[in-house]
PDB file of N, CA and C in Angstrom:
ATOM      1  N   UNK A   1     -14.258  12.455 -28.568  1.00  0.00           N
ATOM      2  CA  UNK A   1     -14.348  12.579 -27.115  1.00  0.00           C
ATOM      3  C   UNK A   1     -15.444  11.673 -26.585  1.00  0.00           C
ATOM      4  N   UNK A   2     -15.287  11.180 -25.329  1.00  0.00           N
ATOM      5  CA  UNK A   2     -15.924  10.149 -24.421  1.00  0.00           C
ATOM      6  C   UNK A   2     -16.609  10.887 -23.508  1.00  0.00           C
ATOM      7  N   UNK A   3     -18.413  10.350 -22.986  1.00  0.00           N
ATOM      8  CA  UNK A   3     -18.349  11.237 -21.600  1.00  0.00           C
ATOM      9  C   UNK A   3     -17.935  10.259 -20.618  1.00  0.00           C
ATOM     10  N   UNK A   4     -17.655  11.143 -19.213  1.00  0.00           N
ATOM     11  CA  UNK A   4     -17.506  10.214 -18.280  1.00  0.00           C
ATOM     12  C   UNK A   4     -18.122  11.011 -17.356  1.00  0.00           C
ATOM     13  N   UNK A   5     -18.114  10.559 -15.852  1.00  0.00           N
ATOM     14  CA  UNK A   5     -18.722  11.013 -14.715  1.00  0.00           C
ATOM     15  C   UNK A   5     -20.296  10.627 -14.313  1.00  0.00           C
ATOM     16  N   UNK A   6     -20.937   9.772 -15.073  1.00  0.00           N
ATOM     17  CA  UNK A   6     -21.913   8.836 -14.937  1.00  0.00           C
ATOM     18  C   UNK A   6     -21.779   8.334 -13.824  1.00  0.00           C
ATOM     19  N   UNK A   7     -23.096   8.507 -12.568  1.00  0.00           N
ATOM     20  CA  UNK A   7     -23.442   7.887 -11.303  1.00  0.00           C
ATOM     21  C   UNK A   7     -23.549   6.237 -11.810  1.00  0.00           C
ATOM     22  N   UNK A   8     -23.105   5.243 -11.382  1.00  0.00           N
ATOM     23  CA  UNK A   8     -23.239   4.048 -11.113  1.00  0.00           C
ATOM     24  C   UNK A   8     -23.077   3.856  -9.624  1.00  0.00           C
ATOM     25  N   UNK A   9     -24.366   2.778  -9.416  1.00  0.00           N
ATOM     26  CA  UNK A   9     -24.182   2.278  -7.945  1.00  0.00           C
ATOM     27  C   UNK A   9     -23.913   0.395  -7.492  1.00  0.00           C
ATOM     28  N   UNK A  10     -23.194   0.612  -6.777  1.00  0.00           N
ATOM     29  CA  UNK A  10     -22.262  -0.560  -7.013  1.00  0.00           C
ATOM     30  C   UNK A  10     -22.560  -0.944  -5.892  1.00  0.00           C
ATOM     31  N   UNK A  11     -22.487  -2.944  -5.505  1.00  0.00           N
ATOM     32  CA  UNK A  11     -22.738  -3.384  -4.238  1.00  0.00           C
ATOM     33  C   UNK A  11     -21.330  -4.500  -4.202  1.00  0.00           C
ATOM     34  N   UNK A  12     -21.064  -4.059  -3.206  1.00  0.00           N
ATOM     35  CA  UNK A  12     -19.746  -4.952  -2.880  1.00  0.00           C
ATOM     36  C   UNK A  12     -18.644  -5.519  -1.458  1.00  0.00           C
ATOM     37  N   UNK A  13     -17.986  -5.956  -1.277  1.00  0.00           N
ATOM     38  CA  UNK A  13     -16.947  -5.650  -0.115  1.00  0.00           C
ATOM     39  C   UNK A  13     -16.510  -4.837   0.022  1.00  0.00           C
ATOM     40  N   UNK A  14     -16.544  -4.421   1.443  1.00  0.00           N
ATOM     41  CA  UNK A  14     -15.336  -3.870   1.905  1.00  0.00           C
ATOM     42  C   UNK A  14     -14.503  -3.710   2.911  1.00  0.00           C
ATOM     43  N   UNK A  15     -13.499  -4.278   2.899  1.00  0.00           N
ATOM     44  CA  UNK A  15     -12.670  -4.578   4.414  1.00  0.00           C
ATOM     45  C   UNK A  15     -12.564  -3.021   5.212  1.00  0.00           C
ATOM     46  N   UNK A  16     -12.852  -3.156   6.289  1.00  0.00           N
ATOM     47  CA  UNK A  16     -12.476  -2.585   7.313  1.00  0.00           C
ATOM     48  C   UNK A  16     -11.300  -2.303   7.935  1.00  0.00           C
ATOM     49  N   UNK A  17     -10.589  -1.075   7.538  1.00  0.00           N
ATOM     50  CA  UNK A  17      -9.422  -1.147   8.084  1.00  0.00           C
ATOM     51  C   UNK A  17      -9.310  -0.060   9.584  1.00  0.00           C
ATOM     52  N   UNK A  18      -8.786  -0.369  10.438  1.00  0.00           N
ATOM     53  CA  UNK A  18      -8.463   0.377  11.721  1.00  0.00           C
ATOM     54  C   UNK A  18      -7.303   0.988  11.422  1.00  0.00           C
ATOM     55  N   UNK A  19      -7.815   2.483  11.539  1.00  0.00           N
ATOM     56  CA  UNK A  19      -6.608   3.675  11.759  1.00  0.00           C
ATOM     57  C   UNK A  19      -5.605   3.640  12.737  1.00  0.00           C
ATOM     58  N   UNK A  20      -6.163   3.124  13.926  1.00  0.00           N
ATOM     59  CA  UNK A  20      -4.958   2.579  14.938  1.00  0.00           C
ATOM     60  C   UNK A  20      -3.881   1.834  14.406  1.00  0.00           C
ATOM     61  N   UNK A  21      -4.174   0.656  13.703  1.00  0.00           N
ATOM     62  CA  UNK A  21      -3.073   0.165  13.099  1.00  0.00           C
ATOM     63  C   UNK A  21      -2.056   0.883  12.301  1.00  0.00           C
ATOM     64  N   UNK A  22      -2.811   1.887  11.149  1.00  0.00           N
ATOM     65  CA  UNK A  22      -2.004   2.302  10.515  1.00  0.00           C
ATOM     66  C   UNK A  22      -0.775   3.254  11.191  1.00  0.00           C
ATOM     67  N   UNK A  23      -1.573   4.035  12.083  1.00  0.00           N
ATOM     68  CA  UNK A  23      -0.830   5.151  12.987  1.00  0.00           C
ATOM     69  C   UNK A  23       0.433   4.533  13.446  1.00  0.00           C
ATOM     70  N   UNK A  24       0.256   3.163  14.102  1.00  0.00           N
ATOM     71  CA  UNK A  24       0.751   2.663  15.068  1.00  0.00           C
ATOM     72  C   UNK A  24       2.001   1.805  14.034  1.00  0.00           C
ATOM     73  N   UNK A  25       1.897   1.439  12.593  1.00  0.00           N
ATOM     74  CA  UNK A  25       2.934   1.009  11.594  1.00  0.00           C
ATOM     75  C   UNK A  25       3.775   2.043  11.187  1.00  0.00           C
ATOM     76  N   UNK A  26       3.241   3.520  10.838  1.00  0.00           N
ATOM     77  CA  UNK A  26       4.136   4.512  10.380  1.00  0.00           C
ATOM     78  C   UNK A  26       5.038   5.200  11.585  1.00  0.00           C
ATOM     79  N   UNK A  27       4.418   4.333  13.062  1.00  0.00           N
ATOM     80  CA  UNK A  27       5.584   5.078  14.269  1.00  0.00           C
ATOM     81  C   UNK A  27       6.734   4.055  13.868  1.00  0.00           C
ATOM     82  N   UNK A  28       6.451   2.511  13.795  1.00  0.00           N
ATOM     83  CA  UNK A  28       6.987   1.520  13.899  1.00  0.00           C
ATOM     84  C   UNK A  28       8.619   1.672  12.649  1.00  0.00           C
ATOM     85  N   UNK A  29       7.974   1.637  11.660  1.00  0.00           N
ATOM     86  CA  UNK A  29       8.171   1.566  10.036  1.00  0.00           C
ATOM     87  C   UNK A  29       8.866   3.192   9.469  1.00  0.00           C
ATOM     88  N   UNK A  30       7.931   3.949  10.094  1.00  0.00           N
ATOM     89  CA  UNK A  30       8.472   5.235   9.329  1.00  0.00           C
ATOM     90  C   UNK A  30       7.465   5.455   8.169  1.00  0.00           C
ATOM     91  N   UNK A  31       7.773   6.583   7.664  1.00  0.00           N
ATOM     92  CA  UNK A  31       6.939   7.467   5.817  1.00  0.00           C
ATOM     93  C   UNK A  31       7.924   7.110   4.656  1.00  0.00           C
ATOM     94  N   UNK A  32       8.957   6.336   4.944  1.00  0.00           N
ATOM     95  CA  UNK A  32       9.494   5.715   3.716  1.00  0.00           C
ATOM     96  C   UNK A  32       9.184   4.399   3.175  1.00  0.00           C
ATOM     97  N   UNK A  33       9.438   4.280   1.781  1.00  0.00           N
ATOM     98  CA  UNK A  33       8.408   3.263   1.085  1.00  0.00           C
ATOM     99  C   UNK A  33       9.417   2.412   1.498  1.00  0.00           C
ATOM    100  N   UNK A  34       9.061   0.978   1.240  1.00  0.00           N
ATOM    101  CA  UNK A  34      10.205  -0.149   2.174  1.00  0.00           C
ATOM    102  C   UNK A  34      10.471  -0.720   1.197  1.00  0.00           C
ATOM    103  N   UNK A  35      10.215  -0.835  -0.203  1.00  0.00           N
ATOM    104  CA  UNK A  35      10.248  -0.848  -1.426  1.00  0.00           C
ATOM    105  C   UNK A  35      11.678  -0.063  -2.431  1.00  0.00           C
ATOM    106  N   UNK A  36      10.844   1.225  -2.697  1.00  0.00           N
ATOM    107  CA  UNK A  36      12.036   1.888  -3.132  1.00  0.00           C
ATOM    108  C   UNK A  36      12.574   2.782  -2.649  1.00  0.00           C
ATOM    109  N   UNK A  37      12.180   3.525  -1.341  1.00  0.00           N
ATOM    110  CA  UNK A  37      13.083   4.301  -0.978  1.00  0.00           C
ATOM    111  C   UNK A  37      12.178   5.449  -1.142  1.00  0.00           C
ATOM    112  N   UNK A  38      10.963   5.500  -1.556  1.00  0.00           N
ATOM    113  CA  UNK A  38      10.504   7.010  -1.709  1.00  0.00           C
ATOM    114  C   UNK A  38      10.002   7.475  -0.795  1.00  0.00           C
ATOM    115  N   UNK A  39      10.686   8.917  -0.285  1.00  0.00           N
ATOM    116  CA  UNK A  39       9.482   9.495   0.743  1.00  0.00           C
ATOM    117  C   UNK A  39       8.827  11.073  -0.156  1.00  0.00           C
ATOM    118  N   UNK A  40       7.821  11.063   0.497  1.00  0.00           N
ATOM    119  CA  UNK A  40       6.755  11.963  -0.260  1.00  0.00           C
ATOM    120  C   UNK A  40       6.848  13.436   0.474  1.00  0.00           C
ATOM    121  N   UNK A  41       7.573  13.231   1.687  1.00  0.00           N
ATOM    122  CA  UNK A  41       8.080  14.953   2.688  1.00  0.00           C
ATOM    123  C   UNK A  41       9.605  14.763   1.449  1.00  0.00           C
ATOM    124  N   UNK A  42      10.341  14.330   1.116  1.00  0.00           N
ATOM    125  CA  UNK A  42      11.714  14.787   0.581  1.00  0.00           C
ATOM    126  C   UNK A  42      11.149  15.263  -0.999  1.00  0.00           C
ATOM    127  N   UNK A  43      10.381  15.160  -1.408  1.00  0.00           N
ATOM    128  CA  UNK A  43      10.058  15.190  -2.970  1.00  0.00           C
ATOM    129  C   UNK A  43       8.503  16.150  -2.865  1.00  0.00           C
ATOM    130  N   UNK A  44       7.623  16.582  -1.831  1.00  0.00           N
ATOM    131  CA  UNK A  44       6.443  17.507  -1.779  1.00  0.00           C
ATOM    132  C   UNK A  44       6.907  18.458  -0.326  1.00  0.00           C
ATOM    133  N   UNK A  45       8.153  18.413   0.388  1.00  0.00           N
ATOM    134  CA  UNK A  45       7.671  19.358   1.110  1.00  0.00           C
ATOM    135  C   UNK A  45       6.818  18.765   2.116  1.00  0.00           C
ATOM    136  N   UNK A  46       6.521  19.779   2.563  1.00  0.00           N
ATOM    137  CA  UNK A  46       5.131  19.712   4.386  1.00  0.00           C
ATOM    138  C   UNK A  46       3.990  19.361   3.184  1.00  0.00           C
ATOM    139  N   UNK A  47       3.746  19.382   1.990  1.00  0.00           N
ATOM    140  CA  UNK A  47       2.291  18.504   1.601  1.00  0.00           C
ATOM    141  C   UNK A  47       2.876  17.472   1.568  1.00  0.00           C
ATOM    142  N   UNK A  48       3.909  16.714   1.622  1.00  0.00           N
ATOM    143  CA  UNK A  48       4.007  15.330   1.678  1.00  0.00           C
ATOM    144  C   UNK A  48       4.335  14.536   3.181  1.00  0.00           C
ATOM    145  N   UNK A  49       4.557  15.657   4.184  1.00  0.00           N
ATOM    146  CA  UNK A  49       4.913  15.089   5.607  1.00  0.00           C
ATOM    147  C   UNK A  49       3.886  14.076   6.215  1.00  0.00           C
ATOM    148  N   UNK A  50       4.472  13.118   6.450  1.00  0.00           N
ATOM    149  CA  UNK A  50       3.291  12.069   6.809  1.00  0.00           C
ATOM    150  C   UNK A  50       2.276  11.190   6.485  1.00  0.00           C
ATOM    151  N   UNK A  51       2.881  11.580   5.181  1.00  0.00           N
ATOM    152  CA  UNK A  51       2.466  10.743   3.792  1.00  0.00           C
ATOM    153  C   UNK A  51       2.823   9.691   3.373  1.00  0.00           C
ATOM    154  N   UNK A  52       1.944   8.407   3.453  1.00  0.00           N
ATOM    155  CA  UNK A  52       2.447   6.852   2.853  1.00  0.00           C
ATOM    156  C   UNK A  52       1.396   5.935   2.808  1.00  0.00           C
ATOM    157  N   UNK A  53       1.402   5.447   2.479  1.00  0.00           N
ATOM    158  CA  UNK A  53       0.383   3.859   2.104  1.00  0.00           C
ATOM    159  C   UNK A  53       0.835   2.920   3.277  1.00  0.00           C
ATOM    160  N   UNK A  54      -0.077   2.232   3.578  1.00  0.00           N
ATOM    161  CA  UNK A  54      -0.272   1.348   4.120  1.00  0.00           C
ATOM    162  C   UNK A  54      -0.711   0.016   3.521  1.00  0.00           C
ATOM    163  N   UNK A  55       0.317  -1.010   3.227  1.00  0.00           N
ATOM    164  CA  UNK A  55       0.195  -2.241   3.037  1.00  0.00           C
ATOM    165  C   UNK A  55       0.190  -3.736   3.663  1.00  0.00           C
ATOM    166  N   UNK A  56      -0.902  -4.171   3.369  1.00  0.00           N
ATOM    167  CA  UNK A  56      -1.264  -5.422   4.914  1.00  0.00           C
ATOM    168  C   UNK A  56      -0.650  -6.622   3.926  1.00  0.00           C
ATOM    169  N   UNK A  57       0.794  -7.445   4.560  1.00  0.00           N
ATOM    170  CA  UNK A  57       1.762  -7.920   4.124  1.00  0.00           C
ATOM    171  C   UNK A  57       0.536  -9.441   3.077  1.00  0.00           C
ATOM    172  N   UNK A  58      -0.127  -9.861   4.177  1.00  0.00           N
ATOM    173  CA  UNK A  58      -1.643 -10.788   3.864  1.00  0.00           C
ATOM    174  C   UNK A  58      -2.880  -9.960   3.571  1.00  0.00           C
ATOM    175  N   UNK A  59      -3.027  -9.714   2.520  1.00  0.00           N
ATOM    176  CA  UNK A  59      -4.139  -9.068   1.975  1.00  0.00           C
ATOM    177  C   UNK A  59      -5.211  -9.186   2.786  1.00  0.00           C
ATOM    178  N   UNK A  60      -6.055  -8.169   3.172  1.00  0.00           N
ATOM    179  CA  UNK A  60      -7.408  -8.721   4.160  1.00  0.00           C
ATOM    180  C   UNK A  60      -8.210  -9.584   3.204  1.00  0.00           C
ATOM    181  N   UNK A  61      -8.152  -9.490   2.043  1.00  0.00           N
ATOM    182  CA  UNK A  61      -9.353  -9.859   1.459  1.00  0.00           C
ATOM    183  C   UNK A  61      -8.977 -11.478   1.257  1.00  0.00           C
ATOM    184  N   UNK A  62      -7.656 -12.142   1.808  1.00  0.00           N
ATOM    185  CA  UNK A  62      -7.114 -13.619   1.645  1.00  0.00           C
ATOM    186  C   UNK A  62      -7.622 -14.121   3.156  1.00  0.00           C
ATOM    187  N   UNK A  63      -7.771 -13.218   4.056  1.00  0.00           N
ATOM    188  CA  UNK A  63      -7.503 -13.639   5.198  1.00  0.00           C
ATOM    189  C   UNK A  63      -9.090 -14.229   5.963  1.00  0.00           C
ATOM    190  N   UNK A  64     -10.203 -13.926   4.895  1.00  0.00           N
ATOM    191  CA  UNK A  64     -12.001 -14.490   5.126  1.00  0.00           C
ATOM    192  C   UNK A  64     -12.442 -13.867   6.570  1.00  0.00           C
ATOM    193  N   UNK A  65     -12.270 -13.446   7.439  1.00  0.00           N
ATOM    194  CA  UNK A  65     -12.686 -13.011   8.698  1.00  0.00           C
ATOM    195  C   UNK A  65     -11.734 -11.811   9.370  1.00  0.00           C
ATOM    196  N   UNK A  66     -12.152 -11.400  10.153  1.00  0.00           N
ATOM    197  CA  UNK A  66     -11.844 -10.092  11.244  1.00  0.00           C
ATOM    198  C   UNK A  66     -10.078 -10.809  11.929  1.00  0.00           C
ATOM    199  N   UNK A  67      -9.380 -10.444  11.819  1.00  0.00           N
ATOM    200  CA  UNK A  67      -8.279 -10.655  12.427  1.00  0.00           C
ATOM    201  C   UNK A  67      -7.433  -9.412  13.514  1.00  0.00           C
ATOM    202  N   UNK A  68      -6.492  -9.590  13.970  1.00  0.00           N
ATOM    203  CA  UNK A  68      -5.949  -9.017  15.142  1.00  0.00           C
ATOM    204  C   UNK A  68      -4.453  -8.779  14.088  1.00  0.00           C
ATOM    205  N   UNK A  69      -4.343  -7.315  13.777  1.00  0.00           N
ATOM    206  CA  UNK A  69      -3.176  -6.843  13.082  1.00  0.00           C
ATOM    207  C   UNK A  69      -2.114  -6.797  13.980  1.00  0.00           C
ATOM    208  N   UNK A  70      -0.465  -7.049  13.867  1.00  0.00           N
ATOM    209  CA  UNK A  70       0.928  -6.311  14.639  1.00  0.00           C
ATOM    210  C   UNK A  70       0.826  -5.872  13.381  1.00  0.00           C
ATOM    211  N   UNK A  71       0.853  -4.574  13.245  1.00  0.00           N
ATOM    212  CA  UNK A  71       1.626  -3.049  13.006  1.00  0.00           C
ATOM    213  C   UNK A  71       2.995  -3.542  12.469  1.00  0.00           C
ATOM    214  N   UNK A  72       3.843  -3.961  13.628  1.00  0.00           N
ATOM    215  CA  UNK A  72       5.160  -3.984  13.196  1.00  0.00           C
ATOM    216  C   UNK A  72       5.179  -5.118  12.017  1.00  0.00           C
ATOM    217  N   UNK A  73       4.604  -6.389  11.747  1.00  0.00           N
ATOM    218  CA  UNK A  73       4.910  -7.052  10.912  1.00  0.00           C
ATOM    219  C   UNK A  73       3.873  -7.584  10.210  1.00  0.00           C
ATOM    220  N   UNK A  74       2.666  -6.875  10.294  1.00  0.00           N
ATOM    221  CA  UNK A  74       1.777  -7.405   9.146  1.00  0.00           C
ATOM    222  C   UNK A  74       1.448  -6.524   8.275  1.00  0.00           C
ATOM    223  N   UNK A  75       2.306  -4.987   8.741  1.00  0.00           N
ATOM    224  CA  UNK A  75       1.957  -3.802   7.564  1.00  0.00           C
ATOM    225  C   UNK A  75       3.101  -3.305   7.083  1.00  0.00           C
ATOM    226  N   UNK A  76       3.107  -2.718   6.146  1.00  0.00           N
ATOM    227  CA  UNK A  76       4.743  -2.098   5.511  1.00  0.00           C
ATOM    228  C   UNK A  76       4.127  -1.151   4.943  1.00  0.00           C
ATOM    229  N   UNK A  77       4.876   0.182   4.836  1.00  0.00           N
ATOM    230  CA  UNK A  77       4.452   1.219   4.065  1.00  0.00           C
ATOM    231  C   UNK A  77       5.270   1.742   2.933  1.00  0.00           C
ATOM    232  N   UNK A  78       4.620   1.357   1.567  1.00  0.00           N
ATOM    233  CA  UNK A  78       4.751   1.599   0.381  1.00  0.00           C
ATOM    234  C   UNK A  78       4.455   2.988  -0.454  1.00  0.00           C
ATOM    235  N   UNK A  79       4.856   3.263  -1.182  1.00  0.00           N
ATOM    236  CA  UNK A  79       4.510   4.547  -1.667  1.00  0.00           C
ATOM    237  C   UNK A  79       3.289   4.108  -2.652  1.00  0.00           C
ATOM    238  N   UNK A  80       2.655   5.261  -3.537  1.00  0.00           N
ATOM    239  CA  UNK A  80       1.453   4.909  -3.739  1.00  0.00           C
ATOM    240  C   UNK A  80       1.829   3.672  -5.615  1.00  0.00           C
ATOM    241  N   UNK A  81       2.632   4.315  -5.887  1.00  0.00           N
ATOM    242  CA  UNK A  81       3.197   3.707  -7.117  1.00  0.00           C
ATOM    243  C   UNK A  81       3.935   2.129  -6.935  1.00  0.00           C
ATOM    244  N   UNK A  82       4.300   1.649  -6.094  1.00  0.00           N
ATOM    245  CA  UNK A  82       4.754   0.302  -5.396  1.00  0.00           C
ATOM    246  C   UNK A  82       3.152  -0.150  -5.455  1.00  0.00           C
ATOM    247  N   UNK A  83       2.514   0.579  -4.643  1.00  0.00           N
ATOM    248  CA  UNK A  83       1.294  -0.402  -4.037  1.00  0.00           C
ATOM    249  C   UNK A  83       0.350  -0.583  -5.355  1.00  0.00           C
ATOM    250  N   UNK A  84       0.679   0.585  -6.166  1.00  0.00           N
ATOM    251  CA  UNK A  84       0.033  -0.029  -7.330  1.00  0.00           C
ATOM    252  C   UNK A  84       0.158  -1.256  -7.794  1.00  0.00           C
ATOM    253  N   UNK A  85       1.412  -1.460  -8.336  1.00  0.00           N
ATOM    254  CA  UNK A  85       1.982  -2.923  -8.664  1.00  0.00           C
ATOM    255  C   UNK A  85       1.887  -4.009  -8.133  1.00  0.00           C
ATOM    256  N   UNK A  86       1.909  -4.154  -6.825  1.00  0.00           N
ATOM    257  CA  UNK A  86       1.588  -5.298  -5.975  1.00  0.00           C
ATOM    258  C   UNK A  86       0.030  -5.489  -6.405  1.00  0.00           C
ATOM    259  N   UNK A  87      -0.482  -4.455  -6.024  1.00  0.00           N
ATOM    260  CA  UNK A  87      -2.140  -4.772  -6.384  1.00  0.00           C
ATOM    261  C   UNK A  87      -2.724  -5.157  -7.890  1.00  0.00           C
ATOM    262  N   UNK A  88      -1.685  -4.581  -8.493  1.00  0.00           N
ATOM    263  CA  UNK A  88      -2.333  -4.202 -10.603  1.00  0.00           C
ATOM    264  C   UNK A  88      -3.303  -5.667 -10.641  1.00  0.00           C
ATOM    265  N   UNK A  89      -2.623  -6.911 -10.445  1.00  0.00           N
ATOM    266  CA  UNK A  89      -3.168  -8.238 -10.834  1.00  0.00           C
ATOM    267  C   UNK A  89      -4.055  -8.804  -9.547  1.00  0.00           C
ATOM    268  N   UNK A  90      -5.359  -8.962  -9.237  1.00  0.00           N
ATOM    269  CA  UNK A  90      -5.907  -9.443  -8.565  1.00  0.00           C
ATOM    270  C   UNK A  90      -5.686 -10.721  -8.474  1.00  0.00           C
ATOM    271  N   UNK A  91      -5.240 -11.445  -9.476  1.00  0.00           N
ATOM    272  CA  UNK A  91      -5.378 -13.065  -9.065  1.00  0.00           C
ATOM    273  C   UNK A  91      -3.933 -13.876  -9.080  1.00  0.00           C
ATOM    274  N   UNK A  92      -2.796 -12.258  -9.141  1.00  0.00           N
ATOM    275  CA  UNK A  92      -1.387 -12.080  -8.802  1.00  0.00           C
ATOM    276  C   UNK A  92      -0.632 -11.249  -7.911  1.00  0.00           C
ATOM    277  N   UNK A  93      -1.450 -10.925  -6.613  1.00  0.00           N
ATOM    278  CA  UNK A  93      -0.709  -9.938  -5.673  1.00  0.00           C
ATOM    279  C   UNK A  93       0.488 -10.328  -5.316  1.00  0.00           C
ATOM    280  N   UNK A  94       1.181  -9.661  -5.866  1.00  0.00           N
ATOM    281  CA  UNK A  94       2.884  -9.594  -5.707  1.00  0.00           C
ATOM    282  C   UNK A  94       3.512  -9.370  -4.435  1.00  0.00           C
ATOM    283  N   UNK A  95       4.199 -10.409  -3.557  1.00  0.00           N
ATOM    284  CA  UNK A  95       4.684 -10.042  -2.449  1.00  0.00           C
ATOM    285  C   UNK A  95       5.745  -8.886  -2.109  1.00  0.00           C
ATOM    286  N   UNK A  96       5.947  -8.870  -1.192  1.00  0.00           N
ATOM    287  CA  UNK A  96       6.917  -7.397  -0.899  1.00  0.00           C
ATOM    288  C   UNK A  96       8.184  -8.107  -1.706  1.00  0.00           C
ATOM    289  N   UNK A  97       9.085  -8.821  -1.170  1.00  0.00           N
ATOM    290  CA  UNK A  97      10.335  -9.665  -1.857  1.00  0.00           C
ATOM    291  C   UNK A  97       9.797  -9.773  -3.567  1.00  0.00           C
ATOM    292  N   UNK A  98       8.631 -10.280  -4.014  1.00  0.00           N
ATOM    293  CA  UNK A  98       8.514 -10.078  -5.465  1.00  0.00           C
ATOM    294  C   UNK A  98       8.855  -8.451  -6.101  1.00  0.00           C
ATOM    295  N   UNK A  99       7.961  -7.957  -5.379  1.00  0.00           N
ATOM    296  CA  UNK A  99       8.165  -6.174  -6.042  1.00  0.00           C
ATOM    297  C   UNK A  99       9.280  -5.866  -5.898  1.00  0.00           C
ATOM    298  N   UNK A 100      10.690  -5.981  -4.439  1.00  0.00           N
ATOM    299  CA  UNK A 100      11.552  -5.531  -4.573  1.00  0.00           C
ATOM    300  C   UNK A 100      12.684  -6.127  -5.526  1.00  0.00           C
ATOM    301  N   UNK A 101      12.263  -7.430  -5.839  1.00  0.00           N
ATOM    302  CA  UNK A 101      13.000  -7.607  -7.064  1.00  0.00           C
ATOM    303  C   UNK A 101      12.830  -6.945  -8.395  1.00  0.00           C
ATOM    304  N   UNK A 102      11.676  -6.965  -8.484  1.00  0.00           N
ATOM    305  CA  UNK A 102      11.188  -6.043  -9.899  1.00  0.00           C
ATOM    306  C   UNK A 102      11.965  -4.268  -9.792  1.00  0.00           C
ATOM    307  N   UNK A 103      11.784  -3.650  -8.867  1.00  0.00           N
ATOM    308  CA  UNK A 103      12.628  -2.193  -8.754  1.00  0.00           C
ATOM    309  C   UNK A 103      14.161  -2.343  -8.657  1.00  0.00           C
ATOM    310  N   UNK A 104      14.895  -3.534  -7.974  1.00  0.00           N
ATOM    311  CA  UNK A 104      15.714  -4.086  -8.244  1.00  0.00           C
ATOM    312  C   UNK A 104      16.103  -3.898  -9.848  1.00  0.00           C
ATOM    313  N   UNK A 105      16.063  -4.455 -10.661  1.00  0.00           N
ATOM    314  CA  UNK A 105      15.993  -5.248 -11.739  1.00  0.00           C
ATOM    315  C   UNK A 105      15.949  -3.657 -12.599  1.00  0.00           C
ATOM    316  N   UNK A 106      15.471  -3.393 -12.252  1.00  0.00           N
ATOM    317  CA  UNK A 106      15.153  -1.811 -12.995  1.00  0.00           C
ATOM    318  C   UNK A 106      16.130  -1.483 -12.756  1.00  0.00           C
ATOM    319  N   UNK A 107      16.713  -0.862 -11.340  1.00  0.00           N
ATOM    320  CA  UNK A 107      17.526  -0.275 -10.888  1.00  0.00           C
ATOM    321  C   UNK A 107      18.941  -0.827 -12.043  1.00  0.00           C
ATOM    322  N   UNK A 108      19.364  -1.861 -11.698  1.00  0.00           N
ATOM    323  CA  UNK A 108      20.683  -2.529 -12.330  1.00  0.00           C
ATOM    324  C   UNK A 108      20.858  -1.969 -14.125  1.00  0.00           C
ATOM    325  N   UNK A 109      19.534  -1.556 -14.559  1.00  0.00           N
ATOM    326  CA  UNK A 109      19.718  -1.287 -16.002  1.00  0.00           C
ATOM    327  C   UNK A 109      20.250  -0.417 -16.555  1.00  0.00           C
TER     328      UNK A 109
END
């Protein structure tokens, strides 16, 4: 056995994201992943109502400065297992059209 739970203090980025936006993508978009199809109210019930990720189509962290989000087309909402994948590779963020080929591809097997 390993311990874990050791305080480390860490200095780093961190983008700023506005809740307005997000609010204002899941009226747009909906709580289904745009990916595969998962919603988290059909599979948890009222703990999953209103439940989804929020994905900024241009990563903030590509974009070097404060920008002006549309909701409707610079965010998509992914479930949390999609957004994993897009993210897994930092110096390979997988576009939306990349990932839906990959669940694609699954799917057909």
């Amino acid at each position: 056995y390993k311990f874990e739970g050791k305080v480390k203090h860490v200095y780093g980025k961190l983008y700023e994201r506005n809740p307005k936006n997000r609010a204002l993508a899941i009226a747009y978009h909906g709580t289904k992943c745009k990916i595969c199809g998962f919603n988290f109210e059909e599979v948890y019930g009222t703990r999953g109502r209103g439940y989804i990720e929020i994905h900024h189509i241009n990563p903030l962290s590509t974009i070097r400065e404060e920008t002006k989000i549309n909701p409707s087309t610079d965010l998509i909402p992914v479930c949390a297992n999609c957004h994993r994948i897009i993210h897994r590779k930092k110096e390979n963020i997988l576009s939306i059209d990349e990932m839906k080929e990959l669940v694609c591809k699954k799917e057909s097997k």
